[in-house]
N, C-alpha and C. Protein backbone atom coordinates (compact mmCIF):
# COMPACT_ATOMS: atom_id res chain seq x y z
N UNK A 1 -36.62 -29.33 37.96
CA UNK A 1 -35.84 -28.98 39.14
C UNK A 1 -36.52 -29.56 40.37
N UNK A 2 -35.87 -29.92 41.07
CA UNK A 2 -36.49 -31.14 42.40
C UNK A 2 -36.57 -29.78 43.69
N UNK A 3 -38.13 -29.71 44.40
CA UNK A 3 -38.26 -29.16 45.70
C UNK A 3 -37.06 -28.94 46.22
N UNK A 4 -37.03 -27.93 46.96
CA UNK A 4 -36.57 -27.78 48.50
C UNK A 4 -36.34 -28.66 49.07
N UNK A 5 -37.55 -29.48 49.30
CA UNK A 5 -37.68 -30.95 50.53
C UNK A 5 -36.96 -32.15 49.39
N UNK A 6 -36.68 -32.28 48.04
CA UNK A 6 -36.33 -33.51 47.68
C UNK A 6 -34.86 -33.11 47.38
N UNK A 7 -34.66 -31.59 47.22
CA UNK A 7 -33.33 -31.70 46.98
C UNK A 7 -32.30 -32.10 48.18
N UNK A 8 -30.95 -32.27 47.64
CA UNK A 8 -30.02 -32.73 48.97
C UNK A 8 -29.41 -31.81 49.52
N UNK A 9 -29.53 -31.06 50.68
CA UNK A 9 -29.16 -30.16 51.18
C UNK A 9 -27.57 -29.91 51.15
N UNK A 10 -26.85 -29.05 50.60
CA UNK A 10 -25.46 -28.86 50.64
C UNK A 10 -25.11 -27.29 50.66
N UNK A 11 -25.18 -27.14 52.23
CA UNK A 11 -24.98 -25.47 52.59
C UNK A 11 -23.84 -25.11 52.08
N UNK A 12 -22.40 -25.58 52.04
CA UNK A 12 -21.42 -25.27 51.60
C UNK A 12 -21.68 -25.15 49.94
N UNK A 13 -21.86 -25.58 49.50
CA UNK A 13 -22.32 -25.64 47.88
C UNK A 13 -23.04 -24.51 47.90
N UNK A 14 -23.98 -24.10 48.45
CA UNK A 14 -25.12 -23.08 48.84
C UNK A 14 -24.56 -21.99 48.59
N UNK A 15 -23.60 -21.61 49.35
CA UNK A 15 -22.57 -20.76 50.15
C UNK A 15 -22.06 -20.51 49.27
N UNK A 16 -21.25 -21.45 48.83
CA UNK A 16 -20.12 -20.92 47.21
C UNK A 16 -20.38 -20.07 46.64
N UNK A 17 -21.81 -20.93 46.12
CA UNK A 17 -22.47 -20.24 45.14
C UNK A 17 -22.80 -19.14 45.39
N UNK A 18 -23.02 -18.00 46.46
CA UNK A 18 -23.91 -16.98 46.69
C UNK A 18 -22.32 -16.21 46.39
N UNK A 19 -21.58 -16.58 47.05
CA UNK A 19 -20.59 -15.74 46.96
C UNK A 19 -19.85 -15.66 45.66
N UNK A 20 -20.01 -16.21 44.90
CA UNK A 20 -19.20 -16.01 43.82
C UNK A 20 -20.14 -15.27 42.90
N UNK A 21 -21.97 -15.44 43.16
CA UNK A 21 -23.00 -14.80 42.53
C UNK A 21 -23.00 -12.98 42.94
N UNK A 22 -22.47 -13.33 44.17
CA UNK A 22 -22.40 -11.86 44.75
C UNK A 22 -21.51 -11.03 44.40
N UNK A 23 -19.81 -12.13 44.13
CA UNK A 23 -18.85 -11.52 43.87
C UNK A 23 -19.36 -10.37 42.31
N UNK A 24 -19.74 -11.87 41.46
CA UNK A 24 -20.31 -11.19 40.03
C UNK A 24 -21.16 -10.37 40.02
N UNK A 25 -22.24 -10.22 40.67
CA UNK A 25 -23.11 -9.36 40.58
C UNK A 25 -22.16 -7.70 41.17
N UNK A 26 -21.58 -8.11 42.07
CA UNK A 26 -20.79 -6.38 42.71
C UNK A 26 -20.10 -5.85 41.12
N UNK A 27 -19.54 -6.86 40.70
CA UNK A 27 -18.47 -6.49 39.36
C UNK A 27 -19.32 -5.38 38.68
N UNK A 28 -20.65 -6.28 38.17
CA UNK A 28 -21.27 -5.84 37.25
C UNK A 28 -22.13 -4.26 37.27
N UNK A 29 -22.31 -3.97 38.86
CA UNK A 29 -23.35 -3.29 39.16
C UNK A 29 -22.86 -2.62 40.84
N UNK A 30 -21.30 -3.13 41.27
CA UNK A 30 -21.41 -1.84 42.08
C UNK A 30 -21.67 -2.67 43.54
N UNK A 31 -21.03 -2.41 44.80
CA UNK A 31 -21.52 -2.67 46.30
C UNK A 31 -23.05 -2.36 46.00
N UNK A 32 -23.04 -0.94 45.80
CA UNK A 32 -24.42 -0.16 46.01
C UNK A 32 -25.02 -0.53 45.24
N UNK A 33 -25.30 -1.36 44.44
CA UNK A 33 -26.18 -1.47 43.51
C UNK A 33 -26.21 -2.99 43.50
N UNK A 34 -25.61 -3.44 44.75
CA UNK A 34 -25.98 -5.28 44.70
C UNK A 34 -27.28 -5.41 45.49
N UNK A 35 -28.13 -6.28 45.17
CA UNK A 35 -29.38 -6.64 45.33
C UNK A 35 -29.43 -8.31 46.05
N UNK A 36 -29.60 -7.74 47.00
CA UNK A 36 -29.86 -9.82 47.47
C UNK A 36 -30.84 -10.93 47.04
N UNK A 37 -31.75 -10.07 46.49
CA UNK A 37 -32.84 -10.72 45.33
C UNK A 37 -32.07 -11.16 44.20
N UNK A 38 -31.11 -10.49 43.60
CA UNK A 38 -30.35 -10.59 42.51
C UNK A 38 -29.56 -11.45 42.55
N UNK A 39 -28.85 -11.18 44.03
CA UNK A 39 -27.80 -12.86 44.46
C UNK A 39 -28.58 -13.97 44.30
N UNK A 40 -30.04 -13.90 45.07
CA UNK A 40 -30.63 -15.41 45.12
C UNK A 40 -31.14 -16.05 43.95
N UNK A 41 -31.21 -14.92 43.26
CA UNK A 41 -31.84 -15.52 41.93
C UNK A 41 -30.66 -15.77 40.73
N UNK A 42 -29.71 -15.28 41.00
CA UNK A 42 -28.31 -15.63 39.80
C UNK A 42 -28.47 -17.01 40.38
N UNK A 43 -27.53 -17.34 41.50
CA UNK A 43 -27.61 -18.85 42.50
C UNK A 43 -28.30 -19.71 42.58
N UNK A 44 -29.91 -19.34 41.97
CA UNK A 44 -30.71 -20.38 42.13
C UNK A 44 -31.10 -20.98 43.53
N UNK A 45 -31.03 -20.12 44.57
CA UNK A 45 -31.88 -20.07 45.87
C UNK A 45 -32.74 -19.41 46.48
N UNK A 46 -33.45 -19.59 47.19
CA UNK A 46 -34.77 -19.09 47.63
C UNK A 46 -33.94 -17.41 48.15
N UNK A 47 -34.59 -16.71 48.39
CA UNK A 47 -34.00 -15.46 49.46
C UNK A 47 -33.87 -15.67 50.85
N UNK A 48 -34.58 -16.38 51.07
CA UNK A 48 -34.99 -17.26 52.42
C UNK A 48 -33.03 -18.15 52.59
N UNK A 49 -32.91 -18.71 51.83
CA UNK A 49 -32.02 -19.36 51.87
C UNK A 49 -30.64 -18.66 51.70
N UNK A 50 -30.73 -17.52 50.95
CA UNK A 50 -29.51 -17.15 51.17
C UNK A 50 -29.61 -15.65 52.24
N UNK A 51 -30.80 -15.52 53.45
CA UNK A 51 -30.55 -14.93 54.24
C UNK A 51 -30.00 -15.93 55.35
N UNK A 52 -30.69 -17.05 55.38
CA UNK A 52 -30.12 -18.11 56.28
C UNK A 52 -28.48 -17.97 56.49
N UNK A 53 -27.89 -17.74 55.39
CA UNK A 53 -26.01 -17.50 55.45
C UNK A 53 -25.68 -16.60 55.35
N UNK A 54 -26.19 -15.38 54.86
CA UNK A 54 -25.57 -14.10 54.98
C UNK A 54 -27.08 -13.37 54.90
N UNK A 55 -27.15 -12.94 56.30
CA UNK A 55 -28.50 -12.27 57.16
C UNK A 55 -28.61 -10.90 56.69
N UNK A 56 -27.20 -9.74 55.83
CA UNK A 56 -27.36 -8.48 55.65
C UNK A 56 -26.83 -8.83 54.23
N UNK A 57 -26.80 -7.58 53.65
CA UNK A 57 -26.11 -7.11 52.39
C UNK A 57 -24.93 -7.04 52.83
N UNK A 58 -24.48 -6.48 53.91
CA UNK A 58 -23.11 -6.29 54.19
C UNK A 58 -22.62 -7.51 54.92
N UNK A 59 -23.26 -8.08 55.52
CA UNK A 59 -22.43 -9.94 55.69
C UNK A 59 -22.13 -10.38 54.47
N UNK A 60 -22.74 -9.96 53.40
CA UNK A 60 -22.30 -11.24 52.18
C UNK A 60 -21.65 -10.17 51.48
N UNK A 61 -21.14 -8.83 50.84
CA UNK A 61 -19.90 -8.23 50.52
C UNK A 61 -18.76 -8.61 51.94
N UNK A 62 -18.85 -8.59 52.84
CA UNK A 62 -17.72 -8.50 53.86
C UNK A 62 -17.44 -10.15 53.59
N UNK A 63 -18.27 -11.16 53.62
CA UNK A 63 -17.85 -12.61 53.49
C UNK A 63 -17.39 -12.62 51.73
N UNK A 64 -17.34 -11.67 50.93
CA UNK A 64 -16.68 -12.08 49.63
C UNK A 64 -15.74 -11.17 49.95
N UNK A 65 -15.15 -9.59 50.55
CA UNK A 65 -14.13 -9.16 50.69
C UNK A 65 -12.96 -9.72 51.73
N UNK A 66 -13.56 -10.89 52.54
CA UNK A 66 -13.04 -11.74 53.58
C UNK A 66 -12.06 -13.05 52.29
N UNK A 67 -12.97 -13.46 52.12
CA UNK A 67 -12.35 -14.52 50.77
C UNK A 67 -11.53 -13.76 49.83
N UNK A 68 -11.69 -13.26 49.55
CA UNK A 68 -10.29 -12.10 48.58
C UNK A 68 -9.66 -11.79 49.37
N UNK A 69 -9.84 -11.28 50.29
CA UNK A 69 -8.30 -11.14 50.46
C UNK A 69 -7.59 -12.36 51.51
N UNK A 70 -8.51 -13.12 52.00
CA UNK A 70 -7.98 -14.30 52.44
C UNK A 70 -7.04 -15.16 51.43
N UNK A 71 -7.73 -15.29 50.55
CA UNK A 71 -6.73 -15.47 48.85
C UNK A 71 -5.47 -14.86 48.61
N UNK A 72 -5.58 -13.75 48.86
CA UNK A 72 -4.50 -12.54 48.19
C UNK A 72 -3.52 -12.77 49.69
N UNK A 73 -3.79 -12.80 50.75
CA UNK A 73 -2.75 -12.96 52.04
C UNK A 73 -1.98 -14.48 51.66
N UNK A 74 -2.98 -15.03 51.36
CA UNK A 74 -2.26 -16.86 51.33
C UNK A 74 -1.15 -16.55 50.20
N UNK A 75 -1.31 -15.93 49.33
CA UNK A 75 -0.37 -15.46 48.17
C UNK A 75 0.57 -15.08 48.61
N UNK A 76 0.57 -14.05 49.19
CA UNK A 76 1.83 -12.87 49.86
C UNK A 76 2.59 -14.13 50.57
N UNK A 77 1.60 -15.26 51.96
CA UNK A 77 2.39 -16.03 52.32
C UNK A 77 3.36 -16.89 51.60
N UNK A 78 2.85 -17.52 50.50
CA UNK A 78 3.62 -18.31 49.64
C UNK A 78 5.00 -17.87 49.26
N UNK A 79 4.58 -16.56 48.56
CA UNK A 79 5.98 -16.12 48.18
C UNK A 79 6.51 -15.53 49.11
N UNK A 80 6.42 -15.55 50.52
CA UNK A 80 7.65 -14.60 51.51
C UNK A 80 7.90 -16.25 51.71
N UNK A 81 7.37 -17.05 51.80
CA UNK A 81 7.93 -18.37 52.64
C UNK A 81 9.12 -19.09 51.12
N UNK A 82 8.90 -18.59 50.04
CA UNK A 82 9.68 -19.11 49.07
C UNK A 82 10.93 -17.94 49.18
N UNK A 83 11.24 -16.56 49.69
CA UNK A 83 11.66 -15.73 49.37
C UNK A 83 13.17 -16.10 50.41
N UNK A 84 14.36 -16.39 49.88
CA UNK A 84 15.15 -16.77 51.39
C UNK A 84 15.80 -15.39 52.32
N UNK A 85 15.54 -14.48 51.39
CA UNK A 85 16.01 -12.66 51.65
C UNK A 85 14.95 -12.15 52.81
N UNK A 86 15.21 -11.52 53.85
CA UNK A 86 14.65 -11.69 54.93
C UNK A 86 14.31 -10.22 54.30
N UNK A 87 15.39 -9.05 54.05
CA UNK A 87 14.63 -7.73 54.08
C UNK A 87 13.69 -7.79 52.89
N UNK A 88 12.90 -6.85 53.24
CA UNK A 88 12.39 -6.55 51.92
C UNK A 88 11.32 -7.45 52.01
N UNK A 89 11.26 -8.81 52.09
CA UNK A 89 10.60 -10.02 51.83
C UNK A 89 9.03 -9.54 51.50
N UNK A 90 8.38 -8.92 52.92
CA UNK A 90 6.88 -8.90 52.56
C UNK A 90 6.25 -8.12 51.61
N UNK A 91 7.54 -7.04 51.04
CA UNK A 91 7.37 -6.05 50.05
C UNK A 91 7.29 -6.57 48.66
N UNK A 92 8.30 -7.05 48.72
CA UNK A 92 8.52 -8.18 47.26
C UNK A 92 6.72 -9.28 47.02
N UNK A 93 6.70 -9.86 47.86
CA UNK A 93 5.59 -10.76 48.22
C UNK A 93 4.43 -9.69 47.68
N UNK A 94 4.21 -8.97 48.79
CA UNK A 94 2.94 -7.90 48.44
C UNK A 94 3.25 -7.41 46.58
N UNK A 95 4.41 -6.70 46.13
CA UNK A 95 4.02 -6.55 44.43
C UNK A 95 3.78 -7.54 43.65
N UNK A 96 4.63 -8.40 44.05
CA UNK A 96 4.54 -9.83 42.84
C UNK A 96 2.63 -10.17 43.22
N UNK A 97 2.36 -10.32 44.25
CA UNK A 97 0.77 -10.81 44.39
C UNK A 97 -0.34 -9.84 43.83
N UNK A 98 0.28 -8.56 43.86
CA UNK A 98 -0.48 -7.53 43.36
C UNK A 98 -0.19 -7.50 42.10
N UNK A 99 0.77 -7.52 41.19
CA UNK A 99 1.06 -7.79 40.07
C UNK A 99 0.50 -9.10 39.46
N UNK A 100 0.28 -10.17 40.20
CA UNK A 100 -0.22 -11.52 39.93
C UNK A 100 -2.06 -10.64 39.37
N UNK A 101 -2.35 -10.62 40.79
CA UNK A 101 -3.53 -10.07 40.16
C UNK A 101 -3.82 -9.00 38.81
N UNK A 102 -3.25 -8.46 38.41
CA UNK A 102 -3.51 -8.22 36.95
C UNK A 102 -3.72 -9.33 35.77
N UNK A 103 -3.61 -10.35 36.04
CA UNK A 103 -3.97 -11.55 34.81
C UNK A 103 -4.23 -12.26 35.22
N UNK A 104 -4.98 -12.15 36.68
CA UNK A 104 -5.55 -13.53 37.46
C UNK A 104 -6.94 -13.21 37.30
N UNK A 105 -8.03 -14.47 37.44
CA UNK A 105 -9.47 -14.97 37.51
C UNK A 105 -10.06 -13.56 38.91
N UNK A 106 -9.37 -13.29 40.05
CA UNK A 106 -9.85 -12.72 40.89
C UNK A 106 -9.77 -11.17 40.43
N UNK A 107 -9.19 -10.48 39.53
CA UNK A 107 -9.00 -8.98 39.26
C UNK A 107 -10.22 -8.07 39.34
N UNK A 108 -11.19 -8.94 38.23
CA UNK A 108 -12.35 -8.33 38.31
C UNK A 108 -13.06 -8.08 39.64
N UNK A 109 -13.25 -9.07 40.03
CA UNK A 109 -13.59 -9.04 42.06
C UNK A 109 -13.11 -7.97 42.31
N UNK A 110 -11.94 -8.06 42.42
CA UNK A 110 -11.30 -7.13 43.45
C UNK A 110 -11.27 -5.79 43.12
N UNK A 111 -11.18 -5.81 41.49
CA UNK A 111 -11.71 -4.42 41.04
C UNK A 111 -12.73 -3.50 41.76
N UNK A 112 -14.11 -4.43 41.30
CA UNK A 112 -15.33 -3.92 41.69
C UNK A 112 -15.15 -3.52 43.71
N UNK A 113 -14.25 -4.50 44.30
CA UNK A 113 -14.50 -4.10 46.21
C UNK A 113 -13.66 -3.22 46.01
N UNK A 114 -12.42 -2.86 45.62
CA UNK A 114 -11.73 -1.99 45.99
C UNK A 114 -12.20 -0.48 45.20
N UNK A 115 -12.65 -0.47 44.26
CA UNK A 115 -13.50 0.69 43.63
C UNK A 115 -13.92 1.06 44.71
N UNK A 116 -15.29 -0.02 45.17
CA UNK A 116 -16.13 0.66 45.95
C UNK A 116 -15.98 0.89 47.37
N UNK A 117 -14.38 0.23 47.88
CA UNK A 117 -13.96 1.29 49.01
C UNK A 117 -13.46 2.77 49.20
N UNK A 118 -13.10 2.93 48.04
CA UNK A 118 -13.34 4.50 47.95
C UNK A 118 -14.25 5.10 48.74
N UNK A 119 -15.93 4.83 48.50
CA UNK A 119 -17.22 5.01 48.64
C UNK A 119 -18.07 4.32 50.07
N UNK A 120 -17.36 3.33 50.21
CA UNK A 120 -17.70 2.37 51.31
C UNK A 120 -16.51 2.39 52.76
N UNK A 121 -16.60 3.25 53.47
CA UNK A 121 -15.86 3.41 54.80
C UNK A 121 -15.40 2.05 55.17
N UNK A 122 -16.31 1.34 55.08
CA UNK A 122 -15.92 -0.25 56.39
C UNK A 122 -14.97 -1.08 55.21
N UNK A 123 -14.95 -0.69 53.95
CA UNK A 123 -14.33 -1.26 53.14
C UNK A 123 -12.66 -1.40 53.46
N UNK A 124 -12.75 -0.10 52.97
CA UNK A 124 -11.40 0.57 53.08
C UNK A 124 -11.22 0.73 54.60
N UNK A 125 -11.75 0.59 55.74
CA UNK A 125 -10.88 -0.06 56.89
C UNK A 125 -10.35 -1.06 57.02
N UNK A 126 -11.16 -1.76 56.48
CA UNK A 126 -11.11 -3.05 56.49
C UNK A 126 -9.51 -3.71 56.03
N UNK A 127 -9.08 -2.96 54.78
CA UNK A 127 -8.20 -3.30 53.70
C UNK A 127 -7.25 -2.36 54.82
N UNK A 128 -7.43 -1.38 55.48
CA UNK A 128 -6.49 -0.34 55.78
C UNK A 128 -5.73 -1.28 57.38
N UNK A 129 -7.03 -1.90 57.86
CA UNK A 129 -6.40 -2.78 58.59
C UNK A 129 -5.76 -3.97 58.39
N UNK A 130 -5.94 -4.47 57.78
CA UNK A 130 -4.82 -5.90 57.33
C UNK A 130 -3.74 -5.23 56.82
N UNK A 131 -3.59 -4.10 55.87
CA UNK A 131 -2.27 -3.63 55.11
C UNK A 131 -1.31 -3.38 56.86
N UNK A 132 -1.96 -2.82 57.91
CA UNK A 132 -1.20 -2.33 59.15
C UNK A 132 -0.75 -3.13 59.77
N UNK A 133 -1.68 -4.09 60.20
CA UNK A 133 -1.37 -5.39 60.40
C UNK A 133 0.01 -6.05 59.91
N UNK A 134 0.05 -6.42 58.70
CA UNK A 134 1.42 -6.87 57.70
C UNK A 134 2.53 -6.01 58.32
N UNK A 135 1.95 -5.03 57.84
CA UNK A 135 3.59 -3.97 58.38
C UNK A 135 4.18 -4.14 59.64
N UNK A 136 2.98 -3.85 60.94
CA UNK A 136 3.53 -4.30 61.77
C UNK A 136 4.31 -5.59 62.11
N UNK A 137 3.96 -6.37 61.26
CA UNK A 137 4.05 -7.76 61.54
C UNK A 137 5.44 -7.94 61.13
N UNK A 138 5.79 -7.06 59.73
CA UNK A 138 7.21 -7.17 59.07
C UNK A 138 7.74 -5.79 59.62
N UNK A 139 7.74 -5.26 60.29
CA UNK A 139 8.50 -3.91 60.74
C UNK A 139 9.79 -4.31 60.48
N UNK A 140 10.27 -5.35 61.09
CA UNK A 140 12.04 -5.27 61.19
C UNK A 140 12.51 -5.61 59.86
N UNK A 141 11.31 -6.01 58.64
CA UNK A 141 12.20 -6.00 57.61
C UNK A 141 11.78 -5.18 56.47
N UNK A 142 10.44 -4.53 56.95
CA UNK A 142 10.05 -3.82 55.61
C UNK A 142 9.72 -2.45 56.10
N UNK A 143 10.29 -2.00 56.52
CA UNK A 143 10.20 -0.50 57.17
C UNK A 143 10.73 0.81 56.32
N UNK A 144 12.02 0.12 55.41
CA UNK A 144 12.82 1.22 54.95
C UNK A 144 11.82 1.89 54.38
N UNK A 145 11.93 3.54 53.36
CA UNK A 145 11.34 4.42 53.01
C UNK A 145 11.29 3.88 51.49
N UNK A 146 12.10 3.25 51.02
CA UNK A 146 12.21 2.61 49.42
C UNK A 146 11.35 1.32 49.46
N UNK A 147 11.27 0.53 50.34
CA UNK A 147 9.81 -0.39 50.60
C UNK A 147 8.77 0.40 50.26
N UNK A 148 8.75 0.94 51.29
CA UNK A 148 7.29 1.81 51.19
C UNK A 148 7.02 2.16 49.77
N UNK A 149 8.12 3.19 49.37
CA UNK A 149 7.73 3.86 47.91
C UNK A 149 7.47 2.80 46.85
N UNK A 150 7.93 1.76 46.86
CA UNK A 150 7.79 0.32 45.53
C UNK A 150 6.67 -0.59 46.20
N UNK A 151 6.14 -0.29 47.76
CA UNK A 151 4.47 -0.91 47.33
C UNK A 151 4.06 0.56 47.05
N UNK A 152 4.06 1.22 47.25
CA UNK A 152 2.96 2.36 46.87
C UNK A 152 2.58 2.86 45.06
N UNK A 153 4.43 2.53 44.55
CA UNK A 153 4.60 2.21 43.00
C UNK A 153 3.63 0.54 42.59
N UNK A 154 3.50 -0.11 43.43
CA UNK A 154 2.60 -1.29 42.98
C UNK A 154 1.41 -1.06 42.95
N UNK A 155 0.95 -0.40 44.03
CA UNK A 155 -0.76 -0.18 44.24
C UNK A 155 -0.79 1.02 43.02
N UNK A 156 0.30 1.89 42.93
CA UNK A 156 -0.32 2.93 41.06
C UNK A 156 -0.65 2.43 40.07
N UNK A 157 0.45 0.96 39.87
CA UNK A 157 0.48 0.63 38.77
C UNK A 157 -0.61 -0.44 38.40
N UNK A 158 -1.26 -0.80 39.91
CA UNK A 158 -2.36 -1.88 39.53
C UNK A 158 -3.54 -0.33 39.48
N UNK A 159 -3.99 0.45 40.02
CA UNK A 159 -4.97 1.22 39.58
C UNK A 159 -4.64 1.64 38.41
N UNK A 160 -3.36 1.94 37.79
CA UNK A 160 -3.05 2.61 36.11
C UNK A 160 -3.75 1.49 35.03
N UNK A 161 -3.86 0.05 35.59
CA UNK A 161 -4.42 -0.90 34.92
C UNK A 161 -6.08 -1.16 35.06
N UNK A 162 -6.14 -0.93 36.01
CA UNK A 162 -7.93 -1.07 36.49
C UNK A 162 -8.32 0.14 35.86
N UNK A 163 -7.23 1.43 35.70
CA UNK A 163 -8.32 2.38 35.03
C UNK A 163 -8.04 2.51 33.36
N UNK A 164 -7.77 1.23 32.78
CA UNK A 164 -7.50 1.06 31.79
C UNK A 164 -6.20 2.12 30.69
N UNK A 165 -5.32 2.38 31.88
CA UNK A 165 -4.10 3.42 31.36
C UNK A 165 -3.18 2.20 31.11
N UNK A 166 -2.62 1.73 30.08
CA UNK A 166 -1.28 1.34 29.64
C UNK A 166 -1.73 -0.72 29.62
N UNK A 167 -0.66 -0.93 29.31
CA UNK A 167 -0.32 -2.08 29.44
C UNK A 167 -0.03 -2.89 30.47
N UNK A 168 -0.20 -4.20 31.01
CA UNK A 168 0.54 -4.57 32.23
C UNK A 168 1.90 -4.42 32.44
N UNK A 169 2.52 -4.16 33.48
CA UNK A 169 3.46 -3.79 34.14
C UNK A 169 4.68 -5.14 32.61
N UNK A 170 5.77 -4.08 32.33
CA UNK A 170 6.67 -5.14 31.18
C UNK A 170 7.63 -6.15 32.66
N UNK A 171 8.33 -7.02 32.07
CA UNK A 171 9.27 -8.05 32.89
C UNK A 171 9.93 -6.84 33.28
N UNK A 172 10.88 -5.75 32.61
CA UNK A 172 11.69 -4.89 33.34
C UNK A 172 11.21 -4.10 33.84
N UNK A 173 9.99 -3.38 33.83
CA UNK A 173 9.55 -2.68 35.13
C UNK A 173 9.29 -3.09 36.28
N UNK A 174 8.58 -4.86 36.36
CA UNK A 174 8.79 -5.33 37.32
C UNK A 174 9.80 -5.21 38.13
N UNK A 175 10.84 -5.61 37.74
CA UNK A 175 12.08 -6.21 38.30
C UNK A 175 12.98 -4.43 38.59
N UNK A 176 12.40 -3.45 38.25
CA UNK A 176 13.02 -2.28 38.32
C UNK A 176 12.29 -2.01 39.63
N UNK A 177 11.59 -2.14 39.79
CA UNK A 177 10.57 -2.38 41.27
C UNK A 177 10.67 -3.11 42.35
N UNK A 178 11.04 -4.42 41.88
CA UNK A 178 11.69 -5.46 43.03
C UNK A 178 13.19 -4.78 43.09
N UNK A 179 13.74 -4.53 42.43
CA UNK A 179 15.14 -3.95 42.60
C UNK A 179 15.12 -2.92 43.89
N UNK A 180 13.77 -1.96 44.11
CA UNK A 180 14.06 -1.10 45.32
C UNK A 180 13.81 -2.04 46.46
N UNK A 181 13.47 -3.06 46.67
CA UNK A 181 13.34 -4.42 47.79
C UNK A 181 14.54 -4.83 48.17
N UNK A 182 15.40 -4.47 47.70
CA UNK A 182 17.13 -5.58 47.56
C UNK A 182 17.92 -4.41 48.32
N UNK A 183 18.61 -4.54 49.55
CA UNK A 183 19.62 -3.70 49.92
C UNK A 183 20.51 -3.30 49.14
N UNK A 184 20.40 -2.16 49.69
CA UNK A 184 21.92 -1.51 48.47
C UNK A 184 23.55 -2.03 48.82
């Protein structure tokens, strides 16, 4: 393995890596139980080096709960910008992305941050503020009381899966779900 001084410096590469070491390490062992010794050494960087980019424990969970859900918003965008139904739209968007995540690469991640906002205050503001955000943002189309109830039926049915109750959501429960999205 080549020095410090001979290797080629690539902070972004650096970076990736801590975060996706961090992501894994939270999975395995918990916010509270992530170790920044543990990040630098999965990653293969000094500690030195990965305080250089994320200076706390909580800069580098908040810079991997920043990237998830920066991920998970770009999602929601995709499908409201594919969706040509104006009501409903960000509701539909928000289950299908939340439903996506049950058989996507990111579940586990998001498992382990959203567990540990339960437990972690700045977490669950965090998440409590972007969800307010959206709403406000879609008020004029996702306001009704049957929106509400079919994301709140999405966020059960992804914890009924994280806590290992049932099967993933079938094609017709989906769509029995998007069905409360659709004006009557």
């Amino acid at each position: 393995m080549a020095s410090a001084y001979e290797r080629k410096k690539e902070p972004a590469l650096v970076r990736r890596r801590l975060l996706e070491h961090g992501a894994r390490l939270c999975v395995e062992h918990g916010v509270a139980g992530l170790s920044l010794q543990a990040v630098a050494d999965t990653a293969g960087v000094t500690k030195g080096g990965l305080l250089h980019h994320f200076p706390t424990k909580q800069a580098l969970v908040d810079a991997i709960f920043d990237e998830l859900l920066q991920s998970f918003e770009g999602r929601v965008r995709q499908l409201m910008d594919a969706d040509p139904e104006r009501f409903g739209r960000f509701t539909r968007a928000y289950i299908n992305a939340t439903l996506e995540l049950l058989g996507g690469e990111e579940v586990v991640q998001w498992s382990a941050l959203m567990m540990s906002s339960v437990t972690e205050p700045r977490l669950k503001q965090r998440w409590a503020d972007w969800l307010d955000g959206q709403l406000k943002q879609n008020k004029q189309t996702d306001s009704a009381p049957a929106l509400e109830l079919a994301r709140h039926a999405a966020d059960g049915i992804w914890l009924a899966a994280l806590l290992g109750q049932g099967a993933p959501p079938s094609k017709a429960l989906r769509q029995a779900l998007l069905g409360l999205t659709r004006k009557s």
